[in-house]
PDB file of N, CA and C in Angstrom:
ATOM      1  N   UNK A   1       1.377  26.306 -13.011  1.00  0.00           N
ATOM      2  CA  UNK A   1       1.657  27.402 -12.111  1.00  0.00           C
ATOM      3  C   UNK A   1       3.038  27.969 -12.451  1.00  0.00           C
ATOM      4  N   UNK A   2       3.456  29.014 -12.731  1.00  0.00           N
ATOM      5  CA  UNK A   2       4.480  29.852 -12.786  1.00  0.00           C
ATOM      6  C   UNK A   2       5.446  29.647 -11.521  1.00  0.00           C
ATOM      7  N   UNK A   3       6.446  30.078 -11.775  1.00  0.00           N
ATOM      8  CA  UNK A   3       7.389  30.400 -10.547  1.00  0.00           C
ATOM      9  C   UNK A   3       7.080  31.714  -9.817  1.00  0.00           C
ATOM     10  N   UNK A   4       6.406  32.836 -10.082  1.00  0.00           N
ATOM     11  CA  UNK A   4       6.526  33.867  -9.448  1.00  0.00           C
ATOM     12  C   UNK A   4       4.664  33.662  -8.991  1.00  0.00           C
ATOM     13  N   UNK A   5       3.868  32.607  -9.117  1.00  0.00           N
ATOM     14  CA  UNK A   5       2.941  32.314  -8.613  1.00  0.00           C
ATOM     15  C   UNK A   5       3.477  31.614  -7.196  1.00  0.00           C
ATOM     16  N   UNK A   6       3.634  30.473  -7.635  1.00  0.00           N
ATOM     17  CA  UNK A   6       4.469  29.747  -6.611  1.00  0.00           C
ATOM     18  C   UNK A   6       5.416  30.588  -5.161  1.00  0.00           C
ATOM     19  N   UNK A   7       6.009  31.585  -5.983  1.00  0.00           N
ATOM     20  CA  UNK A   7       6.744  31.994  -4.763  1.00  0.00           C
ATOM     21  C   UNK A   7       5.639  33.156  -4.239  1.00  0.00           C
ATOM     22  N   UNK A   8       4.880  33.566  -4.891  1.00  0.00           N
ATOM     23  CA  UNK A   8       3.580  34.126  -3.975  1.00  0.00           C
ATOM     24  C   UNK A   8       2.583  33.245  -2.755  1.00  0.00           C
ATOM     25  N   UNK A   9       2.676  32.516  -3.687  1.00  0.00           N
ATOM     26  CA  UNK A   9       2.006  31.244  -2.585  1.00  0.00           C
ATOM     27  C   UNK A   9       2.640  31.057  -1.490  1.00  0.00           C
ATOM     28  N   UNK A  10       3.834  30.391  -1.548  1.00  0.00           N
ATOM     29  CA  UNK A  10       4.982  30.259  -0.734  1.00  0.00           C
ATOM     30  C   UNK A  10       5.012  31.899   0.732  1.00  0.00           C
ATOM     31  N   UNK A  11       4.787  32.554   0.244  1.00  0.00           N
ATOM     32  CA  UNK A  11       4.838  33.682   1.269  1.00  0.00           C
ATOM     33  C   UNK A  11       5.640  34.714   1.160  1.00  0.00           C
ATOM     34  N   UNK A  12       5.839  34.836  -0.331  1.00  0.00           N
ATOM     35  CA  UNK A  12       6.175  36.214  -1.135  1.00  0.00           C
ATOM     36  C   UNK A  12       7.718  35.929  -0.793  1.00  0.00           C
ATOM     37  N   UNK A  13       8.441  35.241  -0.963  1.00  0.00           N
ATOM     38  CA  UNK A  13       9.630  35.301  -0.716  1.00  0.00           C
ATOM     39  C   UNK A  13      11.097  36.290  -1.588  1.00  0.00           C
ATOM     40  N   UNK A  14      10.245  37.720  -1.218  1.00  0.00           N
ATOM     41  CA  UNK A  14      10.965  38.604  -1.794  1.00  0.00           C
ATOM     42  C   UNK A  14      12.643  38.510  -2.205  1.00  0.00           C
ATOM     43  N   UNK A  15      13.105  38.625  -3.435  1.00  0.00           N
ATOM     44  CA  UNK A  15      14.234  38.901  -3.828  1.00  0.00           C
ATOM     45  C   UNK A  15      14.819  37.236  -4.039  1.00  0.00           C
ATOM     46  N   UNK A  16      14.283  36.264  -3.992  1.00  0.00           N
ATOM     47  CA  UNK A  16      14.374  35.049  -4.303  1.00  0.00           C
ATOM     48  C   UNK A  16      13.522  34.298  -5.409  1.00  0.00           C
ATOM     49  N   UNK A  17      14.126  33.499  -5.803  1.00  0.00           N
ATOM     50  CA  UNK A  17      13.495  32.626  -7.416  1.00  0.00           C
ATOM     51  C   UNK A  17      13.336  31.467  -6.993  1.00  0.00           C
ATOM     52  N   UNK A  18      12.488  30.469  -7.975  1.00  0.00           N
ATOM     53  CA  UNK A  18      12.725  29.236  -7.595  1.00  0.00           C
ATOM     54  C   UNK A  18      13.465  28.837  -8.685  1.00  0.00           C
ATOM     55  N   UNK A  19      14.552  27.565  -8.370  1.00  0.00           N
ATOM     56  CA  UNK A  19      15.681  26.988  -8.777  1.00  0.00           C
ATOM     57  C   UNK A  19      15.004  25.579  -9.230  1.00  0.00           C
ATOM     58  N   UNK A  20      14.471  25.267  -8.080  1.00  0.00           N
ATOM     59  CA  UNK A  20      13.623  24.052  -8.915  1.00  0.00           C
ATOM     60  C   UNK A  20      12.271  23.534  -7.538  1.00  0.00           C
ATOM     61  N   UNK A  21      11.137  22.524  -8.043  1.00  0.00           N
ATOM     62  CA  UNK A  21      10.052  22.216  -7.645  1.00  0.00           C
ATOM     63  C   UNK A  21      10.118  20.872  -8.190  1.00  0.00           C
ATOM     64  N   UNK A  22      10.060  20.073  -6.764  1.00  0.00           N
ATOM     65  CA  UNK A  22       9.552  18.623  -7.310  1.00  0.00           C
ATOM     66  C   UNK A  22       9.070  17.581  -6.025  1.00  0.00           C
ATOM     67  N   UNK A  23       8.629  16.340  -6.284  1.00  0.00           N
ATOM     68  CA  UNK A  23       7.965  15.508  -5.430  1.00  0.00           C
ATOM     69  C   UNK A  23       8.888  14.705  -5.152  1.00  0.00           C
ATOM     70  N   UNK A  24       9.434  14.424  -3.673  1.00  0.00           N
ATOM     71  CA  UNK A  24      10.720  13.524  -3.339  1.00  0.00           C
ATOM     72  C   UNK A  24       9.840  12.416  -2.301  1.00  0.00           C
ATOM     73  N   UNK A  25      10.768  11.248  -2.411  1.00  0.00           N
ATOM     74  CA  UNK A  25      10.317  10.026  -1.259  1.00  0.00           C
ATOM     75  C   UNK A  25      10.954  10.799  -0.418  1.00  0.00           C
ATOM     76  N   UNK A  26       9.921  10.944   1.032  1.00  0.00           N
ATOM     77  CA  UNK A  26      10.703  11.214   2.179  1.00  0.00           C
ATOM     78  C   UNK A  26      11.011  10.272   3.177  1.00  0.00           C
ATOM     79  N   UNK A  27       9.806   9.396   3.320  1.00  0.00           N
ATOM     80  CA  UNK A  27      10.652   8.349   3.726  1.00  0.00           C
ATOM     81  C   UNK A  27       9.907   6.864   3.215  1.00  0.00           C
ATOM     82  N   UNK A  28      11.104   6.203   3.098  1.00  0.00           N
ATOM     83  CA  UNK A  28      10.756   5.038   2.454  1.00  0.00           C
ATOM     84  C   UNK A  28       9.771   3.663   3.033  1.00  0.00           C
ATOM     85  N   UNK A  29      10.182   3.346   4.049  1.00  0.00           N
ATOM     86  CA  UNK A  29       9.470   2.574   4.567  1.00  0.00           C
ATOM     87  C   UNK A  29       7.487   3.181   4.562  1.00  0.00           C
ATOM     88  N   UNK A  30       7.349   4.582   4.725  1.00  0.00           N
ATOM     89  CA  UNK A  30       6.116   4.374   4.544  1.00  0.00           C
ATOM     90  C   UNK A  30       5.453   5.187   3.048  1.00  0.00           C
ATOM     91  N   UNK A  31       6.600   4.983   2.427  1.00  0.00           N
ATOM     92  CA  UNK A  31       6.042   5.693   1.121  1.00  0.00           C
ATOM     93  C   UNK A  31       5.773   7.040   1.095  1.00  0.00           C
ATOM     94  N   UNK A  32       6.090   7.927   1.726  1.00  0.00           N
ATOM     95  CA  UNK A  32       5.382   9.023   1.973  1.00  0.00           C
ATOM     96  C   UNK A  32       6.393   9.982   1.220  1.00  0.00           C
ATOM     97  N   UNK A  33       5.703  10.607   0.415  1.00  0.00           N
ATOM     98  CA  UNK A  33       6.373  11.583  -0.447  1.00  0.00           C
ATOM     99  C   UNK A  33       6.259  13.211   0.532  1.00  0.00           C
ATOM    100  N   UNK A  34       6.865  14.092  -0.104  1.00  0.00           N
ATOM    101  CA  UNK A  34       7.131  15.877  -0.184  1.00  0.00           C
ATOM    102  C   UNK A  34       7.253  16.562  -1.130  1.00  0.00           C
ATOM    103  N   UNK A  35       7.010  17.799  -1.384  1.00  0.00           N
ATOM    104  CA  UNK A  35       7.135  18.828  -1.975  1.00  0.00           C
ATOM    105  C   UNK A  35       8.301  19.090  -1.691  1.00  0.00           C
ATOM    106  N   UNK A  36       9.243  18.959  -2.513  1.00  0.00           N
ATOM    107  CA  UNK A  36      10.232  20.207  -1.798  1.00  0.00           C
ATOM    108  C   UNK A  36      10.516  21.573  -3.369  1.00  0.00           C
ATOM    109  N   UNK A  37      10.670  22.596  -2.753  1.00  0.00           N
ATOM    110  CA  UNK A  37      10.937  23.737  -3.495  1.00  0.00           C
ATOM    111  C   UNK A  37      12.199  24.283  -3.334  1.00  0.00           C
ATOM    112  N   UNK A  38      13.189  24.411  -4.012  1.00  0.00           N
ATOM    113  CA  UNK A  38      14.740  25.731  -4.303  1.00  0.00           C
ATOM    114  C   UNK A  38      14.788  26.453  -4.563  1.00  0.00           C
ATOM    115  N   UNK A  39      14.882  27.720  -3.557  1.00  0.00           N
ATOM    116  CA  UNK A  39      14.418  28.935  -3.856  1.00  0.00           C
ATOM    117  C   UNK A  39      16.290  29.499  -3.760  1.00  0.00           C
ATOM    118  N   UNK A  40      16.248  30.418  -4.358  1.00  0.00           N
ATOM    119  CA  UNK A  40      18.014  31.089  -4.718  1.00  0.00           C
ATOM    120  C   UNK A  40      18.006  32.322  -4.634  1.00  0.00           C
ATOM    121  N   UNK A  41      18.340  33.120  -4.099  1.00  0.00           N
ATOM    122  CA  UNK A  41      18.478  34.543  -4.123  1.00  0.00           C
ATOM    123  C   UNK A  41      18.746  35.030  -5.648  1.00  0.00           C
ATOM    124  N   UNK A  42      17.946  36.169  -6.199  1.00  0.00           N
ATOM    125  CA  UNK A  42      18.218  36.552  -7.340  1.00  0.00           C
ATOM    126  C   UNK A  42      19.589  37.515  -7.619  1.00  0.00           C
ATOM    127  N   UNK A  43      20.248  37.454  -6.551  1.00  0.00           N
ATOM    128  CA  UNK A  43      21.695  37.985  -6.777  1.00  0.00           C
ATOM    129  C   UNK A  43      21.661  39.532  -6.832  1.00  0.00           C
ATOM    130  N   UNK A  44      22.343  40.164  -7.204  1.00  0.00           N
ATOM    131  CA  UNK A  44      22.563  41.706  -6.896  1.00  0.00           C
ATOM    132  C   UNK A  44      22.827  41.857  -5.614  1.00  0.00           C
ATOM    133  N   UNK A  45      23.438  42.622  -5.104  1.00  0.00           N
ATOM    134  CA  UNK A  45      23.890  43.369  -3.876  1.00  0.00           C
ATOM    135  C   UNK A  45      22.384  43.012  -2.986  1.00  0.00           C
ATOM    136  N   UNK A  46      22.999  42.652  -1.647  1.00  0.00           N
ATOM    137  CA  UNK A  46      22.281  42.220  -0.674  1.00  0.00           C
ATOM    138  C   UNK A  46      22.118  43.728   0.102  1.00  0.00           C
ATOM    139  N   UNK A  47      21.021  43.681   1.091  1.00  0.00           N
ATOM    140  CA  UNK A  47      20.697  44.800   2.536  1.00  0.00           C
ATOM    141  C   UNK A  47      21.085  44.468   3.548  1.00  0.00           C
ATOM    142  N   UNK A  48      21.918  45.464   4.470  1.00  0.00           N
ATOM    143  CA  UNK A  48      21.898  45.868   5.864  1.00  0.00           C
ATOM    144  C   UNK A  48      20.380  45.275   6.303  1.00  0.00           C
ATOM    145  N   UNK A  49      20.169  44.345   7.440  1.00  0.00           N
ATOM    146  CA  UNK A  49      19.220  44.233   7.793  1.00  0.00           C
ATOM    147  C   UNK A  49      18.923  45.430   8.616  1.00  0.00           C
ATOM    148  N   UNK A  50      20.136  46.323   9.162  1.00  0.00           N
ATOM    149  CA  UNK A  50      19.829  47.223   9.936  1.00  0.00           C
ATOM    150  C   UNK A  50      19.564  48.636   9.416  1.00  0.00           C
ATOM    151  N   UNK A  51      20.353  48.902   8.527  1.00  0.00           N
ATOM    152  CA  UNK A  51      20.140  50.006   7.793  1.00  0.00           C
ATOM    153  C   UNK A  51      19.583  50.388   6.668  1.00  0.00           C
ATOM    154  N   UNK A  52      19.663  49.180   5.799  1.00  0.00           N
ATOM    155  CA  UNK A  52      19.128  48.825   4.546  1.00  0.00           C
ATOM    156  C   UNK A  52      20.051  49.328   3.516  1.00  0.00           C
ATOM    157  N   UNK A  53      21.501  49.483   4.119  1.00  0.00           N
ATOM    158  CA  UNK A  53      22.215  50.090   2.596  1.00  0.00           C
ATOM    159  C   UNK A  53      22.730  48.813   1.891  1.00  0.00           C
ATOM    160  N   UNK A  54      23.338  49.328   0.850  1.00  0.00           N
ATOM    161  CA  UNK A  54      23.553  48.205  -0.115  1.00  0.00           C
ATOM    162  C   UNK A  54      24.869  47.386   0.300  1.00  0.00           C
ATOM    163  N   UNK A  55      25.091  46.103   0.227  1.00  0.00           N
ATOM    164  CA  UNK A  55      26.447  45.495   0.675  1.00  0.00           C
ATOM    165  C   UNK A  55      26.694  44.292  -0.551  1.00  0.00           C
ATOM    166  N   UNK A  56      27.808  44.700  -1.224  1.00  0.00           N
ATOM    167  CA  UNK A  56      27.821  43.519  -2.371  1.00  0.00           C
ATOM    168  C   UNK A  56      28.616  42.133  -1.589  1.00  0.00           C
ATOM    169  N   UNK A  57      29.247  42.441  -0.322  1.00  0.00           N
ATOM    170  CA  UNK A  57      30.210  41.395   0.125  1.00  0.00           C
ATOM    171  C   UNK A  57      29.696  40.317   0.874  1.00  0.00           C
ATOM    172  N   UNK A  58      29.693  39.348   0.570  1.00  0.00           N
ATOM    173  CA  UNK A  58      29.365  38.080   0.930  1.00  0.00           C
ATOM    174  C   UNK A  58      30.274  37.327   2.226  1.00  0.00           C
ATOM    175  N   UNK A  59      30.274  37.620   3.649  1.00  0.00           N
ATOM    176  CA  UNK A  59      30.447  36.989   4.753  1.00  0.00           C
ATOM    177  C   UNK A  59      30.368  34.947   4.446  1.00  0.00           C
ATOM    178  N   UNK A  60      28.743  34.419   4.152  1.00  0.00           N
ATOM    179  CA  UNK A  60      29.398  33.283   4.480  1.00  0.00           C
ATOM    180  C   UNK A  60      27.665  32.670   3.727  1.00  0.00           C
ATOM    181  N   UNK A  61      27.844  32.050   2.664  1.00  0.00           N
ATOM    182  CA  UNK A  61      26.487  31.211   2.786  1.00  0.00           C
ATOM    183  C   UNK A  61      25.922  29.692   2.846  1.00  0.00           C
ATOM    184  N   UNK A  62      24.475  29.521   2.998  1.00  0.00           N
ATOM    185  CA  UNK A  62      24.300  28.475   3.447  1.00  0.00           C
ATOM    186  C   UNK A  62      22.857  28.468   3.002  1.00  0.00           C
ATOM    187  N   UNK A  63      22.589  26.647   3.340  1.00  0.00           N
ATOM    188  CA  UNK A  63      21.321  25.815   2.564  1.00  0.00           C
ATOM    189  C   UNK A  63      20.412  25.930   3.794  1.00  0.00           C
ATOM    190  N   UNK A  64      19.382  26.075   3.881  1.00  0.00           N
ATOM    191  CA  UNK A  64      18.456  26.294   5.228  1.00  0.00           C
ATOM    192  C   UNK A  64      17.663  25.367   5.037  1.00  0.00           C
ATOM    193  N   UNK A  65      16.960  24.776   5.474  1.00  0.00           N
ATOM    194  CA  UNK A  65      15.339  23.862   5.099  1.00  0.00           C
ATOM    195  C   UNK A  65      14.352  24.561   6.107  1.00  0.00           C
ATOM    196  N   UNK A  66      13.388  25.032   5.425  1.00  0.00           N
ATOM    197  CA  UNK A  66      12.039  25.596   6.606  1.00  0.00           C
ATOM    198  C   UNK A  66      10.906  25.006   5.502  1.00  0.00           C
ATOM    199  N   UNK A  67      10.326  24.339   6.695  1.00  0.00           N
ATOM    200  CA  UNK A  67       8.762  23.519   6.340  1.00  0.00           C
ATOM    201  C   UNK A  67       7.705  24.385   6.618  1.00  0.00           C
ATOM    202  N   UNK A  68       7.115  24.158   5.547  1.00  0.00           N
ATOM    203  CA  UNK A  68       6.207  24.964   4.576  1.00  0.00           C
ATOM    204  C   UNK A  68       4.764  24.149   5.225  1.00  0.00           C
ATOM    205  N   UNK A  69       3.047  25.166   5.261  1.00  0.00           N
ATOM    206  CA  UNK A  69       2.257  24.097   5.053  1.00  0.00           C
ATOM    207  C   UNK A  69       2.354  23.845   4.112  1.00  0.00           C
ATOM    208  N   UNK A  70       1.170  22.341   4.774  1.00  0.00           N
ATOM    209  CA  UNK A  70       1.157  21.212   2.958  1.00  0.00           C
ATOM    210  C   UNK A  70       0.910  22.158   1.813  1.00  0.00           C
ATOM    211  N   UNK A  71       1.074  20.943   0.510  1.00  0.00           N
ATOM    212  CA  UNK A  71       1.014  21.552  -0.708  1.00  0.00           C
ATOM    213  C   UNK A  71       0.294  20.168  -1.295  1.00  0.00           C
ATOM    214  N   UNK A  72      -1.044  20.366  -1.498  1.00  0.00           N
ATOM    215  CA  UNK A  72      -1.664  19.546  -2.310  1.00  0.00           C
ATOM    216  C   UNK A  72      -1.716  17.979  -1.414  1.00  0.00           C
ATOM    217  N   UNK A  73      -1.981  18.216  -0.015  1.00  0.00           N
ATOM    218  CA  UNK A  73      -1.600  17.137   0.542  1.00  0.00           C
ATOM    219  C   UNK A  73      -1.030  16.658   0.952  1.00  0.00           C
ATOM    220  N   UNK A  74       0.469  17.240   0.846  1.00  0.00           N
ATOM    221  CA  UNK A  74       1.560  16.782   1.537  1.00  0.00           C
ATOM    222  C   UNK A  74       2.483  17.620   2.158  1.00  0.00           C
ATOM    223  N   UNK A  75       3.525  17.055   2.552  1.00  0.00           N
ATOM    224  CA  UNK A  75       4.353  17.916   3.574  1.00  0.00           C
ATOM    225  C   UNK A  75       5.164  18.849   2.350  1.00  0.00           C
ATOM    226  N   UNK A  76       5.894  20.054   2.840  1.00  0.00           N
ATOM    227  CA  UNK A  76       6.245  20.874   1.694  1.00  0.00           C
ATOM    228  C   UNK A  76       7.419  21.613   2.781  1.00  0.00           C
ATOM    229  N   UNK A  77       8.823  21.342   1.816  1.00  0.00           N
ATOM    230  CA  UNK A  77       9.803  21.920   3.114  1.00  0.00           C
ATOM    231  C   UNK A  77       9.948  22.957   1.802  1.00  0.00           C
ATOM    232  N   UNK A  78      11.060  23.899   2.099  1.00  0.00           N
ATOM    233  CA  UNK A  78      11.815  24.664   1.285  1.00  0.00           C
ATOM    234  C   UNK A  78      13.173  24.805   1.849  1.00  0.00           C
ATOM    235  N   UNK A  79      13.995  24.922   0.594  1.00  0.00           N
ATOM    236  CA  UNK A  79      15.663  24.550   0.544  1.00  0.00           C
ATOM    237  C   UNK A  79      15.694  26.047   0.128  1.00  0.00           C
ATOM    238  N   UNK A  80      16.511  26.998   1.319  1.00  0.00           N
ATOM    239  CA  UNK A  80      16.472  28.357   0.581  1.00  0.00           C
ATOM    240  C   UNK A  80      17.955  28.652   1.345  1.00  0.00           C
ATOM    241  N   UNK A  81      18.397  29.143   0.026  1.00  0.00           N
ATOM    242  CA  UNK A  81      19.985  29.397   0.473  1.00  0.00           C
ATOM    243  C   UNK A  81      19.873  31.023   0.576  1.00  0.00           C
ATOM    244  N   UNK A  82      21.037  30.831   2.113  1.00  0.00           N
ATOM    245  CA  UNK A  82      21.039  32.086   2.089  1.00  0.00           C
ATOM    246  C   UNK A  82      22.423  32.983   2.393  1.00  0.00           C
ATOM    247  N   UNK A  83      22.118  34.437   1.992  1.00  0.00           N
ATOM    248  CA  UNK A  83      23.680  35.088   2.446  1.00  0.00           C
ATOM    249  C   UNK A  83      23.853  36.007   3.646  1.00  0.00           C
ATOM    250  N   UNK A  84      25.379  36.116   4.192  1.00  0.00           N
ATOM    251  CA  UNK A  84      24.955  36.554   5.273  1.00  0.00           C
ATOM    252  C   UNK A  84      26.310  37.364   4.539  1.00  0.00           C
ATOM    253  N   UNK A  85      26.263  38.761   5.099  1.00  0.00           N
ATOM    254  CA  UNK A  85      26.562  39.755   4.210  1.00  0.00           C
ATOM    255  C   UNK A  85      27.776  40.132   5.429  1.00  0.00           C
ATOM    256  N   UNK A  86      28.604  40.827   5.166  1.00  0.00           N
ATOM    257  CA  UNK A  86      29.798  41.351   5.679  1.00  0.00           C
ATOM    258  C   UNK A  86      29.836  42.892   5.032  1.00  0.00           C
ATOM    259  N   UNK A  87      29.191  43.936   6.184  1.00  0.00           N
ATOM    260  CA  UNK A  87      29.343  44.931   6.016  1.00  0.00           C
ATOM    261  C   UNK A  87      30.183  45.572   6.435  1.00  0.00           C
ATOM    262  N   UNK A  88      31.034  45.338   7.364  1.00  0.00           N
ATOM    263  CA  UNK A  88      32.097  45.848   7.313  1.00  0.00           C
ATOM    264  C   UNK A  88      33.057  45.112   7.985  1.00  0.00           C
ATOM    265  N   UNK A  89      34.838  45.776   8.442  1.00  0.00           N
ATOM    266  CA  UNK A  89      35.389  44.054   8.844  1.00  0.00           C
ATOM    267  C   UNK A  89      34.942  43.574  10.111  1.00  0.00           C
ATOM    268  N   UNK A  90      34.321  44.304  10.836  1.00  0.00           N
ATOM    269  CA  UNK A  90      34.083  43.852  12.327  1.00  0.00           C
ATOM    270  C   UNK A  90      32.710  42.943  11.944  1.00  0.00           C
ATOM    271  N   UNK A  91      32.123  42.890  10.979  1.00  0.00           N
ATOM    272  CA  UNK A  91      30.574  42.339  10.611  1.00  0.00           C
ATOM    273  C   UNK A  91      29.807  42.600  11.267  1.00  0.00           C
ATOM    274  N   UNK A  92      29.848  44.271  11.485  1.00  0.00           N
ATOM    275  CA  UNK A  92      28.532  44.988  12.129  1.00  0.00           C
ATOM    276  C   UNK A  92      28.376  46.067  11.312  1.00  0.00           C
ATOM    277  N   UNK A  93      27.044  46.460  11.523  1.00  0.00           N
ATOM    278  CA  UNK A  93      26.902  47.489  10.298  1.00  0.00           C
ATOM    279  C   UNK A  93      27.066  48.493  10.749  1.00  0.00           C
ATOM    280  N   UNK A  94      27.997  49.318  10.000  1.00  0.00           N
ATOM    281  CA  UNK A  94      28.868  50.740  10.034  1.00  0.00           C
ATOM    282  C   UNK A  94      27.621  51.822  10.158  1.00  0.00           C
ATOM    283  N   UNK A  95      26.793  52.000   9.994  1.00  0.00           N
ATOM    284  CA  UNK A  95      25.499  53.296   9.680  1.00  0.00           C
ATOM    285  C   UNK A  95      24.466  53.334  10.668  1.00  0.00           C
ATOM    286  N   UNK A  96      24.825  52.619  11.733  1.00  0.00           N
ATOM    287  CA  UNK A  96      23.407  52.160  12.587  1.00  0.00           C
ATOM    288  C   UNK A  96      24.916  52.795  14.014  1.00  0.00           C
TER     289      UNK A  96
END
């Protein structure tokens, strides 16, 4: 499976890549493995969620985990980092 299959599957996770895909112990005592997937923003200037203009400035980012359905049987989280954009200095968007 490709990566841009995968992130179709996944739920089209527009403007993001995967970084990496693999099978982790989640927890030990009962053996029970996961999917987990790293998905990364493909970089370029981020959107106004409100306006949609372009903002290259980066406010503050961070690692999220949101669980996915299974994948082949098992539990399937995703590690998707994300940015939170600083459009202007008050960090509200100037155009709205």
């Amino acid at each position: 499976m490709t990566a841009e299959e995968l992130i179709k599957d996944l739920g089209g996770w527009e403007g993001y890549r995967v970084d990496f895909a693999e099978r982790r112990l989640r927890d030990e005592a009962s053996g029970e493995h996961a999917v987990v997937v790293g998905l990364v923003s493909e970089g370029g200037p981020g959107l106004c969620g409100a306006c949609g203009s372009a903002c290259a400035r980066v406010h503050e980012q961070e690692a999220r985990w949101v669980r996915e359905l299974p994948v082949f049987g098992q539990s399937c989280w995703l590690r998707v980092h994300q940015r939170r954009l600083e459009v202007s200095p008050s960090f509200h968007c100037v155009n709205t």
